[in-house]
Protein backbone atom coordinates (compact mmCIF):
# COMPACT_ATOMS: atom_id res chain seq x y z
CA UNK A 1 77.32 -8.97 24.86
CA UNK A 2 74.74 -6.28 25.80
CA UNK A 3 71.30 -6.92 27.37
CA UNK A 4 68.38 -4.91 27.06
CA UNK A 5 66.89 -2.77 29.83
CA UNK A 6 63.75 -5.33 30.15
CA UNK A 7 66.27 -8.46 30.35
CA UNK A 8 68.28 -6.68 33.00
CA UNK A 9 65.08 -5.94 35.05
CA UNK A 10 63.58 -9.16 34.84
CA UNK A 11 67.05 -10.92 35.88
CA UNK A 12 67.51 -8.06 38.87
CA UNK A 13 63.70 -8.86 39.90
CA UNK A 14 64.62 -12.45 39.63
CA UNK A 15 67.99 -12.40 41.62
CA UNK A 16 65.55 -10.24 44.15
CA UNK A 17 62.93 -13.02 44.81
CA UNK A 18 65.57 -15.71 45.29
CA UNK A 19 67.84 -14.26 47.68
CA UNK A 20 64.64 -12.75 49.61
CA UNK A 21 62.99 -16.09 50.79
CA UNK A 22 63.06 -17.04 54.48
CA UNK A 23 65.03 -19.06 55.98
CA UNK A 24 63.38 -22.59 56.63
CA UNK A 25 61.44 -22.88 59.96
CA UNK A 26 62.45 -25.48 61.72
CA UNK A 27 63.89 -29.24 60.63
CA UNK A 28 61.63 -31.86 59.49
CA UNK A 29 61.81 -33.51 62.44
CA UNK A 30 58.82 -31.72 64.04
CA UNK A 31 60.33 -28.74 65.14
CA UNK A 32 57.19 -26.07 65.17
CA UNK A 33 58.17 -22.19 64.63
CA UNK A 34 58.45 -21.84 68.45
CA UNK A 35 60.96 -23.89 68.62
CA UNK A 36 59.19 -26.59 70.36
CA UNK A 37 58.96 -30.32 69.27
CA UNK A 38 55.52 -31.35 68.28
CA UNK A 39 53.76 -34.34 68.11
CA UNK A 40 54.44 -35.57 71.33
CA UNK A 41 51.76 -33.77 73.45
CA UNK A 42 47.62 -34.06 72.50
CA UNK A 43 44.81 -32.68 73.58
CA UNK A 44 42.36 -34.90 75.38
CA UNK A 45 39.90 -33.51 76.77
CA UNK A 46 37.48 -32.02 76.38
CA UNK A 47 36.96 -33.39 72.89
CA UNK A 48 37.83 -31.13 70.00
CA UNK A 49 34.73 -28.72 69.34
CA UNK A 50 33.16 -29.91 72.05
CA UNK A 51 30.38 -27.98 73.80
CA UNK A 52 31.40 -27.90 78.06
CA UNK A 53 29.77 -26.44 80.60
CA UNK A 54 31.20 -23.84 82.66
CA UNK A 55 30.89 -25.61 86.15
CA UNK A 56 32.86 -28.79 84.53
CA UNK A 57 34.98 -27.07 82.71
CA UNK A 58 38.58 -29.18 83.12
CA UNK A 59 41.11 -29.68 80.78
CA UNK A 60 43.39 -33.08 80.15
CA UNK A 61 46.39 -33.94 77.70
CA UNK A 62 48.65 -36.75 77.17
CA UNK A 63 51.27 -37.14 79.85
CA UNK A 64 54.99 -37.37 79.18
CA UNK A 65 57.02 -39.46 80.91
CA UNK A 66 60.00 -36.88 80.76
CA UNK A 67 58.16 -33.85 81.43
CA UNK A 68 59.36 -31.83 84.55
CA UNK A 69 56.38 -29.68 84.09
CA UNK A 70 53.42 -27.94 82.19
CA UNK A 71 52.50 -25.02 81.22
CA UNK A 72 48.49 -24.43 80.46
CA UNK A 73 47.46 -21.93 78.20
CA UNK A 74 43.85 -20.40 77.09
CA UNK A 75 42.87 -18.28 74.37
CA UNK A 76 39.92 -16.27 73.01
CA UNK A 77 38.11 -16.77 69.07
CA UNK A 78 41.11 -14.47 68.08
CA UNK A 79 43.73 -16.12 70.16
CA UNK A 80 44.24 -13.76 72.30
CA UNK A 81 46.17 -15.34 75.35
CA UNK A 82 43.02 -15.23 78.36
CA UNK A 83 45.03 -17.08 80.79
CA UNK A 84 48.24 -19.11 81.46
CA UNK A 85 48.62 -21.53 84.39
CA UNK A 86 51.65 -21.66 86.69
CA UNK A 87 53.61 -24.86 86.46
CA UNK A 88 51.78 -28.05 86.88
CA UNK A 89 53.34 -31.00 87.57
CA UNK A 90 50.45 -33.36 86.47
CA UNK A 91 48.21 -33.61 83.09
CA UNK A 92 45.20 -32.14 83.90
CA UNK A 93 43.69 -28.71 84.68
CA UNK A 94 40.76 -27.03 86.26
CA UNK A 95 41.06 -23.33 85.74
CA UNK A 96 40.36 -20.72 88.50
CA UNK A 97 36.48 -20.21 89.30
CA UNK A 98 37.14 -16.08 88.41
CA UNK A 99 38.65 -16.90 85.13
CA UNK A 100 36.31 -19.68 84.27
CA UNK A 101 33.27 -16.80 85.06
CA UNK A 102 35.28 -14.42 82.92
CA UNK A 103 34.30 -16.47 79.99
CA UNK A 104 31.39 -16.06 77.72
CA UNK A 105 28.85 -18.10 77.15
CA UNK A 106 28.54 -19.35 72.98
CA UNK A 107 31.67 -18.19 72.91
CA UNK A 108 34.58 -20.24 70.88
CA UNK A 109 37.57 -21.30 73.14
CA UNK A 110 41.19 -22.75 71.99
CA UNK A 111 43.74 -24.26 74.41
CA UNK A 112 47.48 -25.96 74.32
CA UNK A 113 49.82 -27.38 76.78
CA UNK A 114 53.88 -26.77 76.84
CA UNK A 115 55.62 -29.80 78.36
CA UNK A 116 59.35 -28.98 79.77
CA UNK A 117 61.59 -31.98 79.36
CA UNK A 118 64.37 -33.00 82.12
CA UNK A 119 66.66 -32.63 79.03
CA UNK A 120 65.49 -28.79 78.85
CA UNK A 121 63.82 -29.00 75.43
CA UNK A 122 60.10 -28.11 74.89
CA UNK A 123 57.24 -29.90 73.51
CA UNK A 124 53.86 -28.30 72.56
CA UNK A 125 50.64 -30.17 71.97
CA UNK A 126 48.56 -28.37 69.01
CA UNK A 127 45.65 -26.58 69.80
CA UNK A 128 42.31 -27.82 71.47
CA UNK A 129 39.00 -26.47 70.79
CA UNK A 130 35.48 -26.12 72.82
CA UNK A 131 32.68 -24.11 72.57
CA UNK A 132 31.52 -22.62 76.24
CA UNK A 133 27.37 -23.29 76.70
């Protein structure tokens, strides 16, 4: 049986687009493209899109019962990492005064939270939004 040249190429561009798609991220079972579970950890305050005020400027999230710590992290409009906490060991944050004055004013802020469990996994909350006045 012979094939012509544009049967060929379409089958070759087909076997091509099959055995070139990625891998699956993750399972279903909230697994996030870090590697973190999901789902588990929210944002709390300060309400998403809020507007907050540099001198009050604090940060809260849910707390996990299993968590052996968290990790605070703050990023520009382009997420660009600003600043990342040490370990806390309770859900709530109030950032540095020189990185809280680093900030801009109008500017658009996003946050998150990674929770370490006593069974070593991680768990990320999604991201938090305000708006510095």
């Amino acid at each position: 049986m012979l094939f012509s040249t544009p049967a060929l190429l379409a089958a070759a561009l087909a076997l091509v687009l099959v055995l070139d798609k990625p891998a699956p991220v993750g399972e279903t079972t909230g697994q996030s493209e870090r590697g973190a579970v999901t789902g588990e950890l929210a944002p709390l305050f300060p309400p998403q899109g809020n507007e907050c005020g540099r001198r009050t400027l604090s940060f809260k999230w849910t707390s996990l019962r299993t968590a052996d710590y968290y990790l605070f992290e703050l990023f520009d409009e382009t997420l660009t990492s600003v600043w990342q906490s040490p370990c806390l060991f309770e859900p709530s944050i109030i950032p540095p005064p020189e990185i809280v004055q680093g900030l801009r004013s109008g500017a658009k802020y996003f946050w998150m939270v990674i929770a370490r469990k006593t069974d070593g996994r991680l768990t990320e909350s999604g991201l938090g939004l305000f708006i510095l006045k």
